[in-house]
N, C-alpha and C. Protein backbone atom coordinates (compact mmCIF):
# COMPACT_ATOMS: atom_id res chain seq x y z
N UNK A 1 33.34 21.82 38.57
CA UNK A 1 32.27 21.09 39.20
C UNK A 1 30.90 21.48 38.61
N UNK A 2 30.61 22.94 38.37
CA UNK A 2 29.69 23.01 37.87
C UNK A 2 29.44 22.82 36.44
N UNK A 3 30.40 22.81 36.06
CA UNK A 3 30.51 22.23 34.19
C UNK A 3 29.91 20.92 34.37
N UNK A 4 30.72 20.12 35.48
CA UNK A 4 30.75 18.98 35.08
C UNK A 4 28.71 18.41 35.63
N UNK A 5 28.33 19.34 36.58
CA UNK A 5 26.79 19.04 37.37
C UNK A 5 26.04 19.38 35.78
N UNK A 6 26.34 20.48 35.17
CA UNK A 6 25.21 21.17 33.92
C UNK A 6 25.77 20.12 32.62
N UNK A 7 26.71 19.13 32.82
CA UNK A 7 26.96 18.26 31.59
C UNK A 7 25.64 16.86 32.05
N UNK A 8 25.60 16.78 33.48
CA UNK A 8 25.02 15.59 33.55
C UNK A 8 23.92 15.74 33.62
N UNK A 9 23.28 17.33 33.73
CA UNK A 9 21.89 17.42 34.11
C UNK A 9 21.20 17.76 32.52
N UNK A 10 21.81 17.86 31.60
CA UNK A 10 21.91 17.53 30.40
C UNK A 10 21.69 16.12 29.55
N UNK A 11 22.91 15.54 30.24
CA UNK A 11 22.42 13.88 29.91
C UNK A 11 21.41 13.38 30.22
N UNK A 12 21.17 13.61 31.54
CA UNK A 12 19.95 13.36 31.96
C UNK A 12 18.29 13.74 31.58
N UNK A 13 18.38 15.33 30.96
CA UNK A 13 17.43 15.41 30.03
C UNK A 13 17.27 15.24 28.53
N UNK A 14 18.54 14.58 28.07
CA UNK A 14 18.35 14.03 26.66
C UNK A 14 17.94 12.85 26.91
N UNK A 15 18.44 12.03 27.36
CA UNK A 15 17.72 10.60 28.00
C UNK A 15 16.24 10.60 28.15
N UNK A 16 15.83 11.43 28.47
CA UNK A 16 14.21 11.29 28.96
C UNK A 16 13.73 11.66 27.73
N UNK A 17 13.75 12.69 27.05
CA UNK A 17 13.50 13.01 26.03
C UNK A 17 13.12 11.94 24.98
N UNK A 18 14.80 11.52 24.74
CA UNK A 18 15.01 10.24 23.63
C UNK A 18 13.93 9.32 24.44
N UNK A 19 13.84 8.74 25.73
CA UNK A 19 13.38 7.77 26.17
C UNK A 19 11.29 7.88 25.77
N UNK A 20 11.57 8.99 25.45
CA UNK A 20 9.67 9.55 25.50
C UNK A 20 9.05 9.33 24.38
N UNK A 21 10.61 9.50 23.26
CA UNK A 21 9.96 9.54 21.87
C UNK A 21 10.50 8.21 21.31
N UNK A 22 11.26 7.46 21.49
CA UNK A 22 11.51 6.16 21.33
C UNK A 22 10.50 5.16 22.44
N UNK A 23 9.88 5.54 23.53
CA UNK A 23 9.06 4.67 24.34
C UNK A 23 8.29 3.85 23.46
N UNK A 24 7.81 2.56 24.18
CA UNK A 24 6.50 1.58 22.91
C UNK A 24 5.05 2.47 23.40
N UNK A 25 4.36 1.98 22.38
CA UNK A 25 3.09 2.46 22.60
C UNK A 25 2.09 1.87 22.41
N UNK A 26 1.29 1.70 22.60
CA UNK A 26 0.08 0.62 22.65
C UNK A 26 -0.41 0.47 20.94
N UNK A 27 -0.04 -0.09 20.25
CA UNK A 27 -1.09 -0.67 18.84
C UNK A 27 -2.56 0.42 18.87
N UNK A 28 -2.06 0.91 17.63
CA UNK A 28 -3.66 1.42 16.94
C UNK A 28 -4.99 0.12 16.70
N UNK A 29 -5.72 0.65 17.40
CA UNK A 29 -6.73 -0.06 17.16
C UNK A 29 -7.77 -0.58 16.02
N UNK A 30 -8.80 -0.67 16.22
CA UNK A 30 -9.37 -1.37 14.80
C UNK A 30 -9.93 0.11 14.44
N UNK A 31 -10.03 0.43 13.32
CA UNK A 31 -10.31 1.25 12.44
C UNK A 31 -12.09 1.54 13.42
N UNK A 32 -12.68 2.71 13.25
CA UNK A 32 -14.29 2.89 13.50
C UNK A 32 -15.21 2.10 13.35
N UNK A 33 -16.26 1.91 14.10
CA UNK A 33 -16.41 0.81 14.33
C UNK A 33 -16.34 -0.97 14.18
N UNK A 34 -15.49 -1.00 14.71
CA UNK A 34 -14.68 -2.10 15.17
C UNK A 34 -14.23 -3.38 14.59
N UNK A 35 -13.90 -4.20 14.26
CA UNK A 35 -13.25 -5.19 14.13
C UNK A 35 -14.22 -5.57 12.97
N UNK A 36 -13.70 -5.91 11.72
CA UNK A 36 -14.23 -6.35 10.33
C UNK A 36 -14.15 -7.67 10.46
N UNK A 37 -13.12 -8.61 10.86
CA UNK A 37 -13.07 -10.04 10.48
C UNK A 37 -13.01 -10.43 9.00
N UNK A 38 -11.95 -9.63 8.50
CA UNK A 38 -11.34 -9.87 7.18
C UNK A 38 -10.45 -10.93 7.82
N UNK A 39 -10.13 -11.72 6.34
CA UNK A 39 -8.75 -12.54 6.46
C UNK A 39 -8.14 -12.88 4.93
N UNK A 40 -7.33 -12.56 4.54
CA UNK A 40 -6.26 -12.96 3.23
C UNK A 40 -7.38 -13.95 2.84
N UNK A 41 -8.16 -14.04 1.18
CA UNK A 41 -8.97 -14.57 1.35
C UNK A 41 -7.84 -15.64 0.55
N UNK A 42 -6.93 -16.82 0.93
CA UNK A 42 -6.23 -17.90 -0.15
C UNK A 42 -7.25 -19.11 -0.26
N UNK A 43 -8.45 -19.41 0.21
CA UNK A 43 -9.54 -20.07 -0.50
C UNK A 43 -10.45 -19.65 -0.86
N UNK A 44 -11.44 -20.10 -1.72
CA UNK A 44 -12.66 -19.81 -2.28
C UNK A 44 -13.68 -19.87 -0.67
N UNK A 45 -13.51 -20.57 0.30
CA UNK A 45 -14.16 -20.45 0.95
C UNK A 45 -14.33 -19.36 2.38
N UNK A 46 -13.16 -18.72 2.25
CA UNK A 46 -12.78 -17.47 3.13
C UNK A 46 -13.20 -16.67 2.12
N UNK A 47 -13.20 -16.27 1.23
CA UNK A 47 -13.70 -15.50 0.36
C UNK A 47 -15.55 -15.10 0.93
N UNK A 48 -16.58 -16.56 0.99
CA UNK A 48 -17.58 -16.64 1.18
C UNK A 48 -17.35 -15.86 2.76
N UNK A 49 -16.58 -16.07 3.63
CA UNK A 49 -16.68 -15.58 4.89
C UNK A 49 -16.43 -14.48 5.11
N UNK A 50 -15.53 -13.63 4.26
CA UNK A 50 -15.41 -12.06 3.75
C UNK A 50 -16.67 -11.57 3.86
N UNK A 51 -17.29 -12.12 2.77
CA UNK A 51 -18.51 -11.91 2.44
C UNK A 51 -19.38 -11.63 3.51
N UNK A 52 -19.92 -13.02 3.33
CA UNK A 52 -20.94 -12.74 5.06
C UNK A 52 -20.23 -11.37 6.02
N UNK A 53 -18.89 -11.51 6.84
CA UNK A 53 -18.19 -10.77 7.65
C UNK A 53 -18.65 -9.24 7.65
N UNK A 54 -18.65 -9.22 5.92
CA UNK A 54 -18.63 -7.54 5.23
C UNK A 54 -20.36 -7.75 5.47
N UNK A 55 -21.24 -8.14 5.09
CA UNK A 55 -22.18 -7.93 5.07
C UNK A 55 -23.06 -7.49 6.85
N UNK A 56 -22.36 -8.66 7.38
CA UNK A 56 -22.88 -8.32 9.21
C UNK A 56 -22.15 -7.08 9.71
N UNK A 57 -21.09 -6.90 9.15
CA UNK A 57 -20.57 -5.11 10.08
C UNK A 57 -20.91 -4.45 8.91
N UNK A 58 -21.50 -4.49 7.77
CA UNK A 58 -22.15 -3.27 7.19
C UNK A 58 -20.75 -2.46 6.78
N UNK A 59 -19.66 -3.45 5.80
CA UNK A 59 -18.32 -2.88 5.35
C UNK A 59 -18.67 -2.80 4.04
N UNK A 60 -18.67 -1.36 3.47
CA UNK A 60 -18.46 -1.16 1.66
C UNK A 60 -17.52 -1.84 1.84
N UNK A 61 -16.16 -1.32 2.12
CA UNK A 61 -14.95 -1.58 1.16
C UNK A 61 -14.42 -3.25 1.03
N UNK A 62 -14.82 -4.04 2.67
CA UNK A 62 -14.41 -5.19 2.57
C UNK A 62 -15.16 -6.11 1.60
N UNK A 63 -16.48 -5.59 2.08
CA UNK A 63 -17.44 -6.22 0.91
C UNK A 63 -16.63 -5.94 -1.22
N UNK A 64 -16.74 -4.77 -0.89
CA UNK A 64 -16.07 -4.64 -1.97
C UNK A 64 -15.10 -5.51 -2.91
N UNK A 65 -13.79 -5.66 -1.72
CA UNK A 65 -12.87 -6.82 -2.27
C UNK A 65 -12.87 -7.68 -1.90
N UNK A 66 -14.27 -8.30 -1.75
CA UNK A 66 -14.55 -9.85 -2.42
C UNK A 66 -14.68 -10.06 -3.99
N UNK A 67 -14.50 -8.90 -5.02
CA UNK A 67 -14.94 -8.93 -6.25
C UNK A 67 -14.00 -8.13 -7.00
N UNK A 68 -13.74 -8.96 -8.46
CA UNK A 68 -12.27 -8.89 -8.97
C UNK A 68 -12.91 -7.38 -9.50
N UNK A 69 -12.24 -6.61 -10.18
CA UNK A 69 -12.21 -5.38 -10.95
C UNK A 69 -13.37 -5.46 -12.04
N UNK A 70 -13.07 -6.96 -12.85
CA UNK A 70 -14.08 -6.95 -13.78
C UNK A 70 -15.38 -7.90 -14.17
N UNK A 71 -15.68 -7.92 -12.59
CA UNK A 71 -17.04 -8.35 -11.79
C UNK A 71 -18.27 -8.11 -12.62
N UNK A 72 -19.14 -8.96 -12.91
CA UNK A 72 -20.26 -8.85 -13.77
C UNK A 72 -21.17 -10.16 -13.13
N UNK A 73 -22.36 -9.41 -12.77
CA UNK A 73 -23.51 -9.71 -11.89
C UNK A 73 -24.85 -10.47 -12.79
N UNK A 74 -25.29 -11.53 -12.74
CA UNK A 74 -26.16 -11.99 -13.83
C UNK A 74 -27.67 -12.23 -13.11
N UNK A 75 -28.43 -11.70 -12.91
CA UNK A 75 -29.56 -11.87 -12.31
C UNK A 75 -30.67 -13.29 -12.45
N UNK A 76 -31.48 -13.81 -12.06
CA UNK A 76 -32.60 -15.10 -12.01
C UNK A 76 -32.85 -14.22 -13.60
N UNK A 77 -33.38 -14.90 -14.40
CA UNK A 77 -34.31 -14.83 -15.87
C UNK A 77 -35.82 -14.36 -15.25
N UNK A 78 -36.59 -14.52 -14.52
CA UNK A 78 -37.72 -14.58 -13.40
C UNK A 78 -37.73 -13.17 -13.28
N UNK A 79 -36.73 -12.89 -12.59
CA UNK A 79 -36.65 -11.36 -11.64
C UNK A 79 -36.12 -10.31 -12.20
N UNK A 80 -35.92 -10.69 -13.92
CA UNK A 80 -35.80 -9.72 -14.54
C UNK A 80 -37.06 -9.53 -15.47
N UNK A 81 -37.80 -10.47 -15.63
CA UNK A 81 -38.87 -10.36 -16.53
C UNK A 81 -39.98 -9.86 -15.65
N UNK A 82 -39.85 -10.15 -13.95
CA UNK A 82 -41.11 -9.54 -13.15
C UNK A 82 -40.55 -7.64 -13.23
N UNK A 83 -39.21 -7.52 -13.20
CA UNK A 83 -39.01 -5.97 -13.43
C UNK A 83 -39.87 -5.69 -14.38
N UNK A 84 -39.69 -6.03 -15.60
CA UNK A 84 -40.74 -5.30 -16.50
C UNK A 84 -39.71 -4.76 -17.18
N UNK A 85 -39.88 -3.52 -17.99
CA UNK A 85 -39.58 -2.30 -18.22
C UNK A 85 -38.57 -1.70 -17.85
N UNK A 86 -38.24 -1.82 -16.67
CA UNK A 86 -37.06 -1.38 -15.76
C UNK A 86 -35.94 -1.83 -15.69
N UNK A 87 -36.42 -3.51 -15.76
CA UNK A 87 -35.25 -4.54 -16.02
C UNK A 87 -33.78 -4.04 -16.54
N UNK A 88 -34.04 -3.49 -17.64
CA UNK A 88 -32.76 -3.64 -18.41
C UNK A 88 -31.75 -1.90 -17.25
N UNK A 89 -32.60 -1.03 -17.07
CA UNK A 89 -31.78 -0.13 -15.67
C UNK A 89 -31.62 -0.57 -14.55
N UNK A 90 -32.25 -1.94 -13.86
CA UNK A 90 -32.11 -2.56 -12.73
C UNK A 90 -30.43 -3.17 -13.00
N UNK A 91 -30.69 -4.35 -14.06
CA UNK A 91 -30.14 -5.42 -13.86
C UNK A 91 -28.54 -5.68 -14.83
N UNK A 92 -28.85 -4.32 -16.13
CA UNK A 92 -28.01 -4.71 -17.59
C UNK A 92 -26.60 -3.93 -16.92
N UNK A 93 -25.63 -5.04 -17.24
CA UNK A 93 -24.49 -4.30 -17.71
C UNK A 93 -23.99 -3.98 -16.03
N UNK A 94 -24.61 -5.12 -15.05
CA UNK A 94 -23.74 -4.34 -13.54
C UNK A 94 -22.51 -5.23 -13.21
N UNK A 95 -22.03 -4.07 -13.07
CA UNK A 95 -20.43 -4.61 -12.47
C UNK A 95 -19.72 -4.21 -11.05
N UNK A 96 -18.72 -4.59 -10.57
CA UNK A 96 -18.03 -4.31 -8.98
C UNK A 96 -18.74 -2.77 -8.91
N UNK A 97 -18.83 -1.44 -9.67
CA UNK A 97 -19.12 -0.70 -8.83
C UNK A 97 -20.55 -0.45 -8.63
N UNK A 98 -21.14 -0.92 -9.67
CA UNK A 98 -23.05 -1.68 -8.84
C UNK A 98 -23.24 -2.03 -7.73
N UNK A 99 -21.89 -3.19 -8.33
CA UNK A 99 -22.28 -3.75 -6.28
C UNK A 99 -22.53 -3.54 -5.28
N UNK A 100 -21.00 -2.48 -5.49
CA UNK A 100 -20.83 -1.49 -4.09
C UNK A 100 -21.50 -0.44 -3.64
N UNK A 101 -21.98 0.10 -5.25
CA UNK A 101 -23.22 0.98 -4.85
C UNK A 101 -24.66 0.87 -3.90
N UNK A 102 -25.36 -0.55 -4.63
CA UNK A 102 -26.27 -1.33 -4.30
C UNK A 102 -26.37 -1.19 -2.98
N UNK A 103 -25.04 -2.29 -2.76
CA UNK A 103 -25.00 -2.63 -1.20
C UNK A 103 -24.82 -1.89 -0.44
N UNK A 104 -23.88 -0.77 -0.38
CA UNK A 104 -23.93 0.74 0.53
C UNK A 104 -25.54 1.09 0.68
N UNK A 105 -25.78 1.14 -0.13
CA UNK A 105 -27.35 1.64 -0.30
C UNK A 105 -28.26 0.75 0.63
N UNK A 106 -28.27 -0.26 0.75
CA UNK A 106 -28.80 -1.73 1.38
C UNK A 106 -28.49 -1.08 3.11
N UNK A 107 -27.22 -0.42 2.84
CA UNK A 107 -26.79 -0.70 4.64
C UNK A 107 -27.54 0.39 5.23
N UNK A 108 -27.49 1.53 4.27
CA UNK A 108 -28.48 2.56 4.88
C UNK A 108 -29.60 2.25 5.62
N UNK A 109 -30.23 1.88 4.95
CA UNK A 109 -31.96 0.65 4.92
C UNK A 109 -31.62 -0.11 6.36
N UNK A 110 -31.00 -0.97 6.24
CA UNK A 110 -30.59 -2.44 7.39
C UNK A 110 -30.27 -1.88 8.88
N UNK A 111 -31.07 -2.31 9.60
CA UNK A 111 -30.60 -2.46 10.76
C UNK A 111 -29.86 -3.52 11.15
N UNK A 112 -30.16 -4.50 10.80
CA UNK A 112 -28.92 -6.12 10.55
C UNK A 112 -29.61 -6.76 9.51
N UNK A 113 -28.32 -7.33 9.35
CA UNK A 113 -28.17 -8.35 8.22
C UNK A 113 -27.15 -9.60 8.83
N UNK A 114 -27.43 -10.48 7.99
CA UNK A 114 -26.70 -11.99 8.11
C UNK A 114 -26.86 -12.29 6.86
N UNK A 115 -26.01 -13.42 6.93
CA UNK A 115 -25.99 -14.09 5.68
C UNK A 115 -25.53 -15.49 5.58
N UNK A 116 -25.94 -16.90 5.23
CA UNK A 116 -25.78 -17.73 5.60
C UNK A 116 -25.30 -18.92 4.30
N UNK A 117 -24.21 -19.11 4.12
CA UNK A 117 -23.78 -19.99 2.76
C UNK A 117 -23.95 -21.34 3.03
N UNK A 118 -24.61 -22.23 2.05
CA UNK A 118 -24.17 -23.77 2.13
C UNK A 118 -24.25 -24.18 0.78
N UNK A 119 -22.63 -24.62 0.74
CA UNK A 119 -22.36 -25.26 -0.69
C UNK A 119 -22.65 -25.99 -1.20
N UNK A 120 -22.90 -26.56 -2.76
CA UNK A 120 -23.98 -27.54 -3.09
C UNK A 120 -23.11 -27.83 -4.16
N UNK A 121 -21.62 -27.28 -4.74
CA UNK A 121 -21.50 -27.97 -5.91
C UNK A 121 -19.65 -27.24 -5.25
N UNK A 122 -18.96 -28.04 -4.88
CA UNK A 122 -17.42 -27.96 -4.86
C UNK A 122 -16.47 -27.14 -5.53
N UNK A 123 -15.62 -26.38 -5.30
CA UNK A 123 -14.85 -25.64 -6.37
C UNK A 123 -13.37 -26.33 -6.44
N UNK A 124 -12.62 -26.04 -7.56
CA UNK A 124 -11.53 -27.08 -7.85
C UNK A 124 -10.48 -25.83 -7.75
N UNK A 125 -10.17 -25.80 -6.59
CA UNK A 125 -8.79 -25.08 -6.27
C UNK A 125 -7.55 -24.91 -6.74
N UNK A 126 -7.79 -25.86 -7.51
CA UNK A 126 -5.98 -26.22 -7.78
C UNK A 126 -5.96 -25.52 -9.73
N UNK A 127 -7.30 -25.18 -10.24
CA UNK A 127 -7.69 -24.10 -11.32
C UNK A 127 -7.25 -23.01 -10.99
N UNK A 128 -6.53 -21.82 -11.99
CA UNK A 128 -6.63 -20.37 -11.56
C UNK A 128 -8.28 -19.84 -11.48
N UNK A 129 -9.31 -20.60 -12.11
CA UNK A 129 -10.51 -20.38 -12.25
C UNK A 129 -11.48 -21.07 -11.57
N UNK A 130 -12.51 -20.93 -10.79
CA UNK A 130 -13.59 -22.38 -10.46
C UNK A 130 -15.23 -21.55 -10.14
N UNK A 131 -15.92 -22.36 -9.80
CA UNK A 131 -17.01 -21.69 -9.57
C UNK A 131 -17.24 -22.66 -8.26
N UNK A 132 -17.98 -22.07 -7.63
CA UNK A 132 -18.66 -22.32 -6.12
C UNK A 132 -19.70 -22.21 -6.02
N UNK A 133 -20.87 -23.60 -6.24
CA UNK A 133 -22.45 -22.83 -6.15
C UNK A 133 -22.93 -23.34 -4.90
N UNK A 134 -23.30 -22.81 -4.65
CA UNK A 134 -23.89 -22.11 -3.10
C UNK A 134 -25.30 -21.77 -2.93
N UNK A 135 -26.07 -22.00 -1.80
CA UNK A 135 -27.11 -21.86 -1.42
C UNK A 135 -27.30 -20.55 -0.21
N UNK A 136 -28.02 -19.31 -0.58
CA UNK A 136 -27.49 -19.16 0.35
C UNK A 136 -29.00 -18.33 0.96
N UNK A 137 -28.89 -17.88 2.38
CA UNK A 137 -30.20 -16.94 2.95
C UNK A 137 -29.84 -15.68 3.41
N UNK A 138 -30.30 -14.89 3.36
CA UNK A 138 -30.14 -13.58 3.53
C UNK A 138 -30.78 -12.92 3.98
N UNK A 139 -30.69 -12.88 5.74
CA UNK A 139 -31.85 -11.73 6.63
C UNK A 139 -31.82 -10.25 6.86
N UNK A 140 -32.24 -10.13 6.72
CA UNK A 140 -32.53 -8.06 6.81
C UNK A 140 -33.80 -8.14 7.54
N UNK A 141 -33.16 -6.90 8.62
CA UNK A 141 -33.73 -6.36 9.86
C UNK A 141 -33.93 -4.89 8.95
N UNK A 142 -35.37 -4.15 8.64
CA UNK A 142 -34.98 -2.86 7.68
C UNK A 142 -35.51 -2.39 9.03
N UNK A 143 -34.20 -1.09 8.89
CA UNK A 143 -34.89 0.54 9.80
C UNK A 143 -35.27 1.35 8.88
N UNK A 144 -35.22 1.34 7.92
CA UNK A 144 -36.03 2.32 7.00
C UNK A 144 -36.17 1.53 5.50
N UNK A 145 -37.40 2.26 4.68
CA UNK A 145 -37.40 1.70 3.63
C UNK A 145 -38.83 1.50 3.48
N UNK A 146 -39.34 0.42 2.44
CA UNK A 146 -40.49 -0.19 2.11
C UNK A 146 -41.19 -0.93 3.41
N UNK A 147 -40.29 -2.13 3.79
CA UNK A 147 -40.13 -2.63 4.90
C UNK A 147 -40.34 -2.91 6.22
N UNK A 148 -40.18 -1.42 7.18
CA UNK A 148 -39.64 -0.65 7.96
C UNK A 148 -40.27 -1.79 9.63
N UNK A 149 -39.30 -1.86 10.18
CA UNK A 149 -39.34 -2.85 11.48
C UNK A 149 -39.65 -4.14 10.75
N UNK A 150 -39.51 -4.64 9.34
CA UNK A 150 -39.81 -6.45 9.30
C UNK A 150 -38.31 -6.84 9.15
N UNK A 151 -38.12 -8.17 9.08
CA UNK A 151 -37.11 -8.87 8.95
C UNK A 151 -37.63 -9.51 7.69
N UNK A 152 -37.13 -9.43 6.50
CA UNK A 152 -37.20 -9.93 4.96
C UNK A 152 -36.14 -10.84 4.97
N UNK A 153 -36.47 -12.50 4.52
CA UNK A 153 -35.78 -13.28 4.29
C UNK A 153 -35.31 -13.41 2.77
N UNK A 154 -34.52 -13.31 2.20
CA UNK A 154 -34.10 -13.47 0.53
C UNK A 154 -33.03 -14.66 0.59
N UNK A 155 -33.63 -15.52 -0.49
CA UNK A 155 -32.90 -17.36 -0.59
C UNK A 155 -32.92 -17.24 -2.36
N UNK A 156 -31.80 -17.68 -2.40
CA UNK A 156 -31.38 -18.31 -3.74
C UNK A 156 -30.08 -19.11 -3.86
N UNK A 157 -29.91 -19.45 -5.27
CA UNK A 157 -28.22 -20.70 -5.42
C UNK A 157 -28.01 -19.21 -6.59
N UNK A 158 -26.22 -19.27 -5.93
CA UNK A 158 -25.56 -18.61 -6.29
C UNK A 158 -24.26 -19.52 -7.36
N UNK A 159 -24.27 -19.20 -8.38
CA UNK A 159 -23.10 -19.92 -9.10
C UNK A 159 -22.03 -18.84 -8.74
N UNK A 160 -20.62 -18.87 -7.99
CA UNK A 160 -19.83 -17.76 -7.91
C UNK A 160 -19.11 -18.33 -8.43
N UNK A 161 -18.39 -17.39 -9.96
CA UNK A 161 -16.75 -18.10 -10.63
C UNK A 161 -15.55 -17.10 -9.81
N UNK A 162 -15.02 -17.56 -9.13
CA UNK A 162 -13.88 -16.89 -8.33
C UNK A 162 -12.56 -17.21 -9.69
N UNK A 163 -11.72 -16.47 -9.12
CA UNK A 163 -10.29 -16.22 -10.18
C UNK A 163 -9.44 -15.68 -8.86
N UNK A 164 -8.29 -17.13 -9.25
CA UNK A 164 -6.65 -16.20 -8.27
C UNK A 164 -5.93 -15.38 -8.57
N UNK A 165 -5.78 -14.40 -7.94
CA UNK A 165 -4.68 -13.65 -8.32
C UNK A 165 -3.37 -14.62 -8.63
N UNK A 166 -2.58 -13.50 -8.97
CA UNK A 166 -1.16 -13.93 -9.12
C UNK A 166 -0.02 -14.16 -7.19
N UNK A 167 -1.44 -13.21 -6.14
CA UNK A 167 -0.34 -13.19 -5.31
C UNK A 167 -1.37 -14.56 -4.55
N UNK A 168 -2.13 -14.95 -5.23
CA UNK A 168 -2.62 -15.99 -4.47
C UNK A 168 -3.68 -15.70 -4.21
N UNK A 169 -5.01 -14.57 -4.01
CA UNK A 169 -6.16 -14.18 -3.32
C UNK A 169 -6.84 -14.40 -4.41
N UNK A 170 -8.12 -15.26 -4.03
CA UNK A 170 -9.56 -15.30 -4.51
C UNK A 170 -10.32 -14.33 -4.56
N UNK A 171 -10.88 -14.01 -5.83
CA UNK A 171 -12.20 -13.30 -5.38
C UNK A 171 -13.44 -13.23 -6.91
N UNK A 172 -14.19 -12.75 -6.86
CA UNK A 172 -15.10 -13.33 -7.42
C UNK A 172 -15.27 -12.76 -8.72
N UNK A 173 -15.13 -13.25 -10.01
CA UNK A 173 -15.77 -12.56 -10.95
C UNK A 173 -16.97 -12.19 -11.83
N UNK A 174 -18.02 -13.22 -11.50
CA UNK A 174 -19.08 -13.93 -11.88
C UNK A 174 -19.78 -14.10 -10.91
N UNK A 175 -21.18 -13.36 -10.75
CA UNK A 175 -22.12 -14.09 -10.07
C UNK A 175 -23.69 -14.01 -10.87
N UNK A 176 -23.87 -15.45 -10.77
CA UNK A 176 -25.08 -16.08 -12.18
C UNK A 176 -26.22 -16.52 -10.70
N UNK A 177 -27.12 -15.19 -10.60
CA UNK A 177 -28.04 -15.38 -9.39
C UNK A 177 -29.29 -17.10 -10.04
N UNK A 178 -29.77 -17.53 -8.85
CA UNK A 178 -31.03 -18.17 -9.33
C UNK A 178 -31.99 -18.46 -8.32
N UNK A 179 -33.41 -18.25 -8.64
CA UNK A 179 -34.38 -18.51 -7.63
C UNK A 179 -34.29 -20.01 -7.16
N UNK A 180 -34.92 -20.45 -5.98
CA UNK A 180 -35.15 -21.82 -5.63
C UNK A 180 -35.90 -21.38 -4.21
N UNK A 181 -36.44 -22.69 -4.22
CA UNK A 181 -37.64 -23.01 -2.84
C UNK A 181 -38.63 -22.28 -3.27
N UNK A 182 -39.14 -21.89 -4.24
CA UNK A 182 -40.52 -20.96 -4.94
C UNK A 182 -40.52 -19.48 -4.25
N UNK A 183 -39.58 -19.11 -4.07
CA UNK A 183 -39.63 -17.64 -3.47
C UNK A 183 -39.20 -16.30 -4.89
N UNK A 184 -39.83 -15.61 -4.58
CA UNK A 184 -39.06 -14.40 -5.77
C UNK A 184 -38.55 -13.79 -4.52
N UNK A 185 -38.13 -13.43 -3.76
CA UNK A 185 -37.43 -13.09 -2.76
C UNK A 185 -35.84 -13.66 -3.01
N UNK A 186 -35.19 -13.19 -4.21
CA UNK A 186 -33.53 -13.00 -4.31
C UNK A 186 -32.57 -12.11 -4.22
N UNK A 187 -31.70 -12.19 -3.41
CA UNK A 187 -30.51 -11.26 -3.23
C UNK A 187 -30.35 -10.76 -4.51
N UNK A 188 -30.21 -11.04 -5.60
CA UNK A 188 -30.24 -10.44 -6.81
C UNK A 188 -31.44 -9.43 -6.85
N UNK A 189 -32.63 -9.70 -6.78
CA UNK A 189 -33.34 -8.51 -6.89
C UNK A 189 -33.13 -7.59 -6.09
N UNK A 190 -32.97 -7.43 -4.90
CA UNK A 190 -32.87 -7.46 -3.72
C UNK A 190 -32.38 -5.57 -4.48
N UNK A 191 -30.46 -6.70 -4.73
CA UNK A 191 -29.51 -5.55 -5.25
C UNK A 191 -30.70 -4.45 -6.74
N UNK A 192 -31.33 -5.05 -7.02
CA UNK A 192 -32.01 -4.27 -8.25
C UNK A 192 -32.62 -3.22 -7.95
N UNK A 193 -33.25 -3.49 -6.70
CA UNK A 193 -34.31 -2.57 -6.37
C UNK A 193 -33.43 -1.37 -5.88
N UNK A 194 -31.95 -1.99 -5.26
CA UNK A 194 -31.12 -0.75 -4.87
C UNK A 194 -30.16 0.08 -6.22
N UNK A 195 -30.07 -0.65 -7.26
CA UNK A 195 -29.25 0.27 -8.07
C UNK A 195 -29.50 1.49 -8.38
N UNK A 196 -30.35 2.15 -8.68
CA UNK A 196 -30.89 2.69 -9.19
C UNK A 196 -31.30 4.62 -8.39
């Protein structure tokens, strides 16, 4: 009898056991602070919403892979000749990890940012290659910097040449900045003033 009480009071604590470490558990949550609003970018135009997404939560990395490996950044003709001198350390020769540099650097600075796309010239999807030119505005709230408490508006048309992967994802390899609406106020400089 008592074999048989210390066999079941046994079963009974392997059961709980197994039951504790096999139990469900609630889903890990979104990574520090909170929810990115990434999505598989399979159009050129989720790609643009990456974008923006990464730019309003202030994401290097998502921001990041919006841009293929061998990403090369072409600045306004304008906003490299108002550099001066500097130009060619602002603007020559930047690629994906400029970007990411830049823009990390940008988020330091920003208390918010937005970013607002409207397309002006169609991309042809059904290319492994296309370009997407785009209009776009760009608000910054600076907490620190040159700036400090203004909101700086930066507007320009963006030519973006996106390229598909093989598993299907867009992302950008080419971006050929340009001024418009008479502003020197471009996201391209923008990034210049931060490379460095």
């Amino acid at each position: 009898m008592a074999t048989r009480l210390a066999t079941v009071v046994a079963l009974a604590m392997c059961l709980l056991v197994c039951g504790c470490i096999l139990s469900p558990r609630d889903p890990d949550g979104p990574p520090d602070g909170g929810a990115t609003n990434w999505e598989t970018p399979i159009t050129t135009l989720i790609v643009l919403q990456n974008l923006a997404a990464a730019m309003d939560r202030e994401s290097s990395s998502n921001y990041r892979d919006c841009f293929t490996e061998d990403y090369r950044f072409h600045v306004d003709p304008q906003d490299s000749l108002d550099a001066g001198q500097e130009a060619e350390q602002m603007f020559a020769d930047w690629t994906r990890a400029d970007e990411e540099y830049a823009t990390s650097r940008i988020f330091v600075d920003a208390a918010e940012i937005s970013v607002a796309f409207t397309t002006v010239l169609q991309p042809d999807e059904t290319q492994p290659e296309t370009c997407r030119q785009v209009d776009y505005t760009l608000a910054v709230t600076w907490q620190s910097g040159p700036h400090v408490n203004e909101e700086i508006i930066y507007r320009g048309r963006a030519s973006l040449w996106m390229r598909r992967s093989d598993s299907g994802r867009w992302a950008i390899f080419r971006w050929v900045d340009r001024r418009m609406g008479g502003t020197n106020r471009t996201w391209g400089a923008l990034r210049g003033d931060y490379r460095g």
